[in-house]
Protein backbone atom coordinates (compact mmCIF):
# COMPACT_ATOMS: atom_id res chain seq x y z
CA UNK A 1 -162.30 0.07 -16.88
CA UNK A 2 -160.60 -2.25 -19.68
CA UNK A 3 -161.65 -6.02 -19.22
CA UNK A 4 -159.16 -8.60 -20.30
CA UNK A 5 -160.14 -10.87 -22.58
CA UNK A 6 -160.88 -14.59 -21.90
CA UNK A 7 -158.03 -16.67 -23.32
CA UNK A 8 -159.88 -18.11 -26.65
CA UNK A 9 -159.98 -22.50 -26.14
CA UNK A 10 -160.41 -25.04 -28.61
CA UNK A 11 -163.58 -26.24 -27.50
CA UNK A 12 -164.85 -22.91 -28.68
CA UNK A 13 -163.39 -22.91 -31.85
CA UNK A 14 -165.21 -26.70 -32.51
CA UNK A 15 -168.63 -25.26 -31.38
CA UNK A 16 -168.18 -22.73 -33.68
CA UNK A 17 -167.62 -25.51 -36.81
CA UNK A 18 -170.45 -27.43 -34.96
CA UNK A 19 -173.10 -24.23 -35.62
CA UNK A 20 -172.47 -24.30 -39.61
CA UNK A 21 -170.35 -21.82 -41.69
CA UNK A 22 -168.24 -19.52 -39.99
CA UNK A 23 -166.05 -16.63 -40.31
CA UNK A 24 -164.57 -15.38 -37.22
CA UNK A 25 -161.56 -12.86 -36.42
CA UNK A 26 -159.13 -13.98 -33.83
CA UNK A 27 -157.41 -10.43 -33.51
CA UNK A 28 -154.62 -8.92 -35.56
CA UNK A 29 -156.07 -10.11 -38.97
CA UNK A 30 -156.05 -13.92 -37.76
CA UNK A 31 -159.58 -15.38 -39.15
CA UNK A 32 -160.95 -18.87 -38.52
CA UNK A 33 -162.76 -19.58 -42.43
CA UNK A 34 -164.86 -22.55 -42.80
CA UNK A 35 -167.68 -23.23 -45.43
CA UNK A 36 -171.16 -24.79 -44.22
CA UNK A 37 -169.47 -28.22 -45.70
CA UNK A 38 -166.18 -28.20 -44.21
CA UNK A 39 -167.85 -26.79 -40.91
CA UNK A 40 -169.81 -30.27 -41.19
CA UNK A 41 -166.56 -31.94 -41.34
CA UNK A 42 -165.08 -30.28 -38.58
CA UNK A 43 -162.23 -28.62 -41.18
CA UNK A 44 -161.79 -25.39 -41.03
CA UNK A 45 -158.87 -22.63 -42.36
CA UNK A 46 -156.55 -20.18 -40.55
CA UNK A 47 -155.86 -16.84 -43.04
CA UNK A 48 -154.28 -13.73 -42.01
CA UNK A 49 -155.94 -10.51 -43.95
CA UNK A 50 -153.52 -7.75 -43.96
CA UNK A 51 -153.47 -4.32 -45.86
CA UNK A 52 -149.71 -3.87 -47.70
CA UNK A 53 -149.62 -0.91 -49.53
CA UNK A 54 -153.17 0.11 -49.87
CA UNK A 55 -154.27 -3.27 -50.49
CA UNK A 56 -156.02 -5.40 -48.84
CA UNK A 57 -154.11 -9.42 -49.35
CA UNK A 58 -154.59 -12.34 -46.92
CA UNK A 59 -152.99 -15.64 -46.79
CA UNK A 60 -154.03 -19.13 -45.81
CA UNK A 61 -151.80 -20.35 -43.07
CA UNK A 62 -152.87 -23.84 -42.47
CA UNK A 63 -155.70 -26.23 -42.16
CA UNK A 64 -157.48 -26.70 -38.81
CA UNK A 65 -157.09 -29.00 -36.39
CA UNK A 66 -153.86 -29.98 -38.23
CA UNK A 67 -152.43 -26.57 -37.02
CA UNK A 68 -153.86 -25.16 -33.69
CA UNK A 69 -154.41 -21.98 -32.34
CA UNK A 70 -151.27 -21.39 -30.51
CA UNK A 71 -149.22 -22.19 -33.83
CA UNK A 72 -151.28 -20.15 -35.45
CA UNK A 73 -150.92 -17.41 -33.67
CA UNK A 74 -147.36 -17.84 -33.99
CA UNK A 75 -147.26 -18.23 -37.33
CA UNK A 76 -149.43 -14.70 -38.15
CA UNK A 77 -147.03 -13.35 -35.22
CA UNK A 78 -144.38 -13.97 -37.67
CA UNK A 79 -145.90 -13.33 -40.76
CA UNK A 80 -147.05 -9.70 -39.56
CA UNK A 81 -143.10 -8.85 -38.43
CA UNK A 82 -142.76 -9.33 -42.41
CA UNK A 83 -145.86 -7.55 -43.21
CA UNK A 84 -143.88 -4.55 -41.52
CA UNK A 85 -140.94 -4.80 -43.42
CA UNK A 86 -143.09 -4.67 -46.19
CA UNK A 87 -142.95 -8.17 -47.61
CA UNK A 88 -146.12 -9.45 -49.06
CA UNK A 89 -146.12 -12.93 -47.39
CA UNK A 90 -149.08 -14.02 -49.68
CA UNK A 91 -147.25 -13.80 -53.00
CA UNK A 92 -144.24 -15.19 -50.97
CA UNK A 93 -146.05 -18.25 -50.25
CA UNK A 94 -147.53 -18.72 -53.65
CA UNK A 95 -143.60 -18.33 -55.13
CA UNK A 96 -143.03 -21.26 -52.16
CA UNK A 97 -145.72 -23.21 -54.01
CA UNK A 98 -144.78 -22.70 -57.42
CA UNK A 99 -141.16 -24.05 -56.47
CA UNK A 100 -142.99 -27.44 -55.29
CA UNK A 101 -141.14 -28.58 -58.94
CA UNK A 102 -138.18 -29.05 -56.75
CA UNK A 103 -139.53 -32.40 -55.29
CA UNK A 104 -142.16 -33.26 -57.34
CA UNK A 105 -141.35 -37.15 -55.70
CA UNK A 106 -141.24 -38.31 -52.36
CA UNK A 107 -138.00 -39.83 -53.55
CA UNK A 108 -136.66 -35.86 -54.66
CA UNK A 109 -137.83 -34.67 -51.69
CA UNK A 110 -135.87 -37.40 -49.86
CA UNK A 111 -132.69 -36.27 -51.90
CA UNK A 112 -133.03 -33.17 -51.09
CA UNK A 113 -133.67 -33.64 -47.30
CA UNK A 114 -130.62 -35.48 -47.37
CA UNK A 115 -128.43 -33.04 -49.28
CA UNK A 116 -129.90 -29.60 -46.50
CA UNK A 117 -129.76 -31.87 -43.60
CA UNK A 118 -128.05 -35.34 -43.09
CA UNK A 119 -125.14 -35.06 -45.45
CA UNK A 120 -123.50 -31.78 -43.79
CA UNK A 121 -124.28 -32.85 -40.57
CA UNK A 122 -124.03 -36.76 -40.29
CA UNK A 123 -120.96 -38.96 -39.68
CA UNK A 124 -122.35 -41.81 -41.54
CA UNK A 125 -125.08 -40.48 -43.78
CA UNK A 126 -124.93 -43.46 -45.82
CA UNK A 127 -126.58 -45.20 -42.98
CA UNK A 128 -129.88 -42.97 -43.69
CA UNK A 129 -129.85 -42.95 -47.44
CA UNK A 130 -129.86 -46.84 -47.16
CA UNK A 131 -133.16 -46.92 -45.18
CA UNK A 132 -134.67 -44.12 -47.50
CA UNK A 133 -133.32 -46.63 -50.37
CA UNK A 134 -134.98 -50.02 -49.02
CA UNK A 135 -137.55 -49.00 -47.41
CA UNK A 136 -139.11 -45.50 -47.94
CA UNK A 137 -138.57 -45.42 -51.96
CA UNK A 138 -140.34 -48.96 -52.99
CA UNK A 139 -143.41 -48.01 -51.84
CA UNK A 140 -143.58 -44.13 -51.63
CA UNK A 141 -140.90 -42.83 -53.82
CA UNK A 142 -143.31 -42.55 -57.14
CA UNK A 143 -145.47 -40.66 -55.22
CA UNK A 144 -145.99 -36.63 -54.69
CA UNK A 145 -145.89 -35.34 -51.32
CA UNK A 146 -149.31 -34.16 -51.28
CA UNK A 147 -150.94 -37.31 -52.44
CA UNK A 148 -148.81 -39.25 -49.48
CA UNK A 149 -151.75 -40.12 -46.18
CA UNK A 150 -151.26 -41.48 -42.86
CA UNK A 151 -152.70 -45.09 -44.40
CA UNK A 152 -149.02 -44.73 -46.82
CA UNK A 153 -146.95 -44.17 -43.60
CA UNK A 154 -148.38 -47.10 -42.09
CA UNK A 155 -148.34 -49.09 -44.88
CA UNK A 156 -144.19 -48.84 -44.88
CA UNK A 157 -144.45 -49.45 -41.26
CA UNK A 158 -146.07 -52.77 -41.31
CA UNK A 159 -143.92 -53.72 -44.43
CA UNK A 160 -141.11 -53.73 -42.13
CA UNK A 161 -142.18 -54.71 -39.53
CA UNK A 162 -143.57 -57.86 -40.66
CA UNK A 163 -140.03 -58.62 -42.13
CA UNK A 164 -138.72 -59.11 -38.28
CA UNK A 165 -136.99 -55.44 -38.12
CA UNK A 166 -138.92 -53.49 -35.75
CA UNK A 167 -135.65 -51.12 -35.26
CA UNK A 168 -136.05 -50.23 -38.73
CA UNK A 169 -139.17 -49.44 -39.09
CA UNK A 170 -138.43 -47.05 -35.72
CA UNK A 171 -135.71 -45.51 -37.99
CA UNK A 172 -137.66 -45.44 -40.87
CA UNK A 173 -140.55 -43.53 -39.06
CA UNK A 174 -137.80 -40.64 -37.43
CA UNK A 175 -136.50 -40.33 -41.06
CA UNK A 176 -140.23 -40.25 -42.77
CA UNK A 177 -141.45 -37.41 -39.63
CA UNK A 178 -138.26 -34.98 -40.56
CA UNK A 179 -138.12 -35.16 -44.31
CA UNK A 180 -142.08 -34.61 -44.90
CA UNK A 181 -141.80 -31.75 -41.80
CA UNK A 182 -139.50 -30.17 -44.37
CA UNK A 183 -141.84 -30.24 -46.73
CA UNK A 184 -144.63 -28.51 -44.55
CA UNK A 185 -141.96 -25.73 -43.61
CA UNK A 186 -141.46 -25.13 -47.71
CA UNK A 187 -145.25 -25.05 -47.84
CA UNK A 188 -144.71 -27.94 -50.24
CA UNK A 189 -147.46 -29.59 -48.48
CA UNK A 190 -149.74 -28.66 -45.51
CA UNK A 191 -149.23 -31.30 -43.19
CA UNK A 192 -147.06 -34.20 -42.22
CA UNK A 193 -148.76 -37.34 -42.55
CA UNK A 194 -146.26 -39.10 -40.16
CA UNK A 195 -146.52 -36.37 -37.30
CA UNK A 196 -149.28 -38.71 -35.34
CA UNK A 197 -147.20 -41.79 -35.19
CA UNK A 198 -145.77 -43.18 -32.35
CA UNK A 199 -142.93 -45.45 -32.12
CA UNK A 200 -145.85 -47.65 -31.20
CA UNK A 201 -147.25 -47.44 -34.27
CA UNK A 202 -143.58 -48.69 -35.83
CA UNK A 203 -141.05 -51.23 -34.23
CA UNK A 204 -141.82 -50.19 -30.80
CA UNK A 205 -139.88 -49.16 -27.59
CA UNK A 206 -136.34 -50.41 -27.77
CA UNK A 207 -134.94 -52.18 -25.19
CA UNK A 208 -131.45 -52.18 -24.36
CA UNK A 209 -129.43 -55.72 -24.67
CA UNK A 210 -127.10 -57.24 -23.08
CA UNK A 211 -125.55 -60.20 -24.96
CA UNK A 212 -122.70 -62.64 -24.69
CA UNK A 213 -121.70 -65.29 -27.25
CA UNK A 214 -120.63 -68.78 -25.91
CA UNK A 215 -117.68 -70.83 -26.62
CA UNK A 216 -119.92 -72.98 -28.72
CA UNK A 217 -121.45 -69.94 -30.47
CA UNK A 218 -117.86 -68.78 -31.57
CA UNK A 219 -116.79 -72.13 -32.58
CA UNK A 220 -119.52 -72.25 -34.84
CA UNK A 221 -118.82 -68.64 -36.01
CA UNK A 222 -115.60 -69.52 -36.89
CA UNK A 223 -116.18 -72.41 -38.54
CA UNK A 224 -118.87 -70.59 -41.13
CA UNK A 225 -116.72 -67.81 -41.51
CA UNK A 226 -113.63 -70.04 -42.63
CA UNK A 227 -116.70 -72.27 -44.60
CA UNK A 228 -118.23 -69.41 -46.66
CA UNK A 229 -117.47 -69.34 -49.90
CA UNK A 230 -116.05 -65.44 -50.78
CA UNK A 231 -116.14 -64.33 -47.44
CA UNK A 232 -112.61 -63.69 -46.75
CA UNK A 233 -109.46 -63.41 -45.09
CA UNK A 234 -110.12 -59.71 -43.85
CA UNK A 235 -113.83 -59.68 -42.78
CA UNK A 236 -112.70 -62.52 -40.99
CA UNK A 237 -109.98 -60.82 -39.33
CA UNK A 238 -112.38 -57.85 -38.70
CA UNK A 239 -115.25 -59.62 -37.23
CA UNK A 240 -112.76 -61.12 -34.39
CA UNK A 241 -111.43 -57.44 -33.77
CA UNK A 242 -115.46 -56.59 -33.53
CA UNK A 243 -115.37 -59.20 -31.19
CA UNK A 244 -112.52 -58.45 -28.99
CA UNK A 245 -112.79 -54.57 -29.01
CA UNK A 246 -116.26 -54.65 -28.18
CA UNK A 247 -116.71 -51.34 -30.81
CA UNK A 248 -119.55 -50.83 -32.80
CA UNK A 249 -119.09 -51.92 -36.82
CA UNK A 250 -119.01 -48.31 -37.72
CA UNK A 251 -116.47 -47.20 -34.66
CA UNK A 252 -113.88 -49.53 -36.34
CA UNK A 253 -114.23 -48.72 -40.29
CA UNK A 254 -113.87 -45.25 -39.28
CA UNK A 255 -110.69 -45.52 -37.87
CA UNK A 256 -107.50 -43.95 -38.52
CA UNK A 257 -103.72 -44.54 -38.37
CA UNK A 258 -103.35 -41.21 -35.98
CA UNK A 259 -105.42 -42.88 -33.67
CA UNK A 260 -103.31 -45.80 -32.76
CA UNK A 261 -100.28 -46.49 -30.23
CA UNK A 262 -98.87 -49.81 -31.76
CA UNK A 263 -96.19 -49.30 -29.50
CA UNK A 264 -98.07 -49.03 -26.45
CA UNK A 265 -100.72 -51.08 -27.68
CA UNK A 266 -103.75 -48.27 -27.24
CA UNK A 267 -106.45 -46.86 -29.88
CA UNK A 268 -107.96 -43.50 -28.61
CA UNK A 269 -111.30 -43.46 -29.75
CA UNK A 270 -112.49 -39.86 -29.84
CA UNK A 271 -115.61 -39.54 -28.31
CA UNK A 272 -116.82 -37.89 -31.30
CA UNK A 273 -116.69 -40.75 -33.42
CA UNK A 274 -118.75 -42.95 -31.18
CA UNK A 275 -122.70 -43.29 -30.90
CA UNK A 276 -122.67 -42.62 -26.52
CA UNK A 277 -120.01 -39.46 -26.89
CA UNK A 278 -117.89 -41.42 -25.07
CA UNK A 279 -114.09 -41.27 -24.99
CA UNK A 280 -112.34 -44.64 -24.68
């Protein structure tokens, strides 16, 4: 009579670090490693030992408790469908590492996130690479990937923060989170050190507003636009068709010719030019 096996839980796998070194197969050539001093530590490694032509290879998956059991299970799940196909995924990985020259800056790994993922895909990526620009690259753009910590993230955080732009700094964190998960998915690094923060830990929970300017408020808007020395004739003229279209700033540089009725009076903006996907 076959007896199923209790569902391994993480409590087991930290009383295992807690009694010293250990060495422990998980099933399918998944092994929890740790030495008697990163046992100590709690630390602990995930490596997959597979036989590929004869041979017997294994490869380090991740660090533990940065990547659980369920990932890496996953993770040797995939690895193995390789492994099948005959594809050494331990020399693959080391190629991965060797090719870390292709952002050997936070700033290079930020131009490359953009060029794979914002650029293609973004209707303003400008808008991105600005934030990367004044806020991400001053303070972490000198720096190698695997030398950025949590203490770095937060750091930029605060920086903005403190300069009265808590939306920003919730940008800033979205932007940080997705370009250094990129990183761990090249096996550039092994872990993100922005996955753990919140928006919390940024600008905080944004709150919807609701706004109006008073008579007095455009009066005096008027009167410093006309003032200003260099401002202009036509962002004059656009900020009173801001005003009176009630579009976002972006909504109304993008427009086109095609999209206006002069005759009738109407712009159709396609809802796939605005930020709510709606049609109006």
């Amino acid at each position: 009579m076959d007896v199923q096996r209790r569902p391994l839980t993480d409590r087991e796998l930290k009383a295992w670090l807690a009694g010293g070194e250990t060495n422990r197969s998980i099933g399918e050539g998944l092994t929890f490693v740790a030495s008697a001093g990163a046992a100590i530590k709690g630390k602990a490694s995930w490596v997959l030992r597979f036989r590929l032509h004869g041979r017997l290879r294994e490869k380090v998956l991740g660090r533990y408790p940065e990547l659980s059991l369920k990932d890496a299970r996953e993770q040797a799940r995939k690895d193995r469908s390789l492994i099948e196909r005959g594809v050494d995924v331990a020399a693959q990985k080391q190629l991965e590492k060797a090719q870390l020259s292709e952002a050997p800056t936070v700033q290079k790994l930020g131009e490359l996130w953009m060029a794979r993922y914002i650029t293609p895909n973004y209707k303003h990526p400008e808008v991105v690479a600005r934030v990367l620009k004044n806020h991400v690259y001053p303070t972490l753009g000198s720096l190698t990937p695997k030398d950025v910590k949590p203490m770095h993230i937060d750091r930029t955080l605060q920086r903005i923060v403190a300069g009265g732009a808590p939306t920003v700094a919730n940008h800033t964190l979205r932007h940080m989170s997705r370009m250094f998960k990129m990183a761990v998915r090249n096996h550039w690094i092994e872990r993100n050190p922005a996955a753990e923060f919140e928006l919390a830990d940024a600008g905080g929970a944004e709150q919807a507003r609701d706004r109006a300017l008073s008579l007095q408020e455009l009066e005096q808007l008027a009167t410093a636009m006309r003032e200003t020395p260099n401002f202009g004739r036509e962002n004059e003229l656009s900020m009173w068709l801001l005003l009176s279209l009630c579009v976002r700033k972006m909504e109304l540089l993008s427009a086109r010719w095609e999209d206006f009725d002069l005759d009738r009076q109407v712009w159709r903006l396609a809802k796939s030019k605005t930020k709510t996907r709606r049609t109006s």
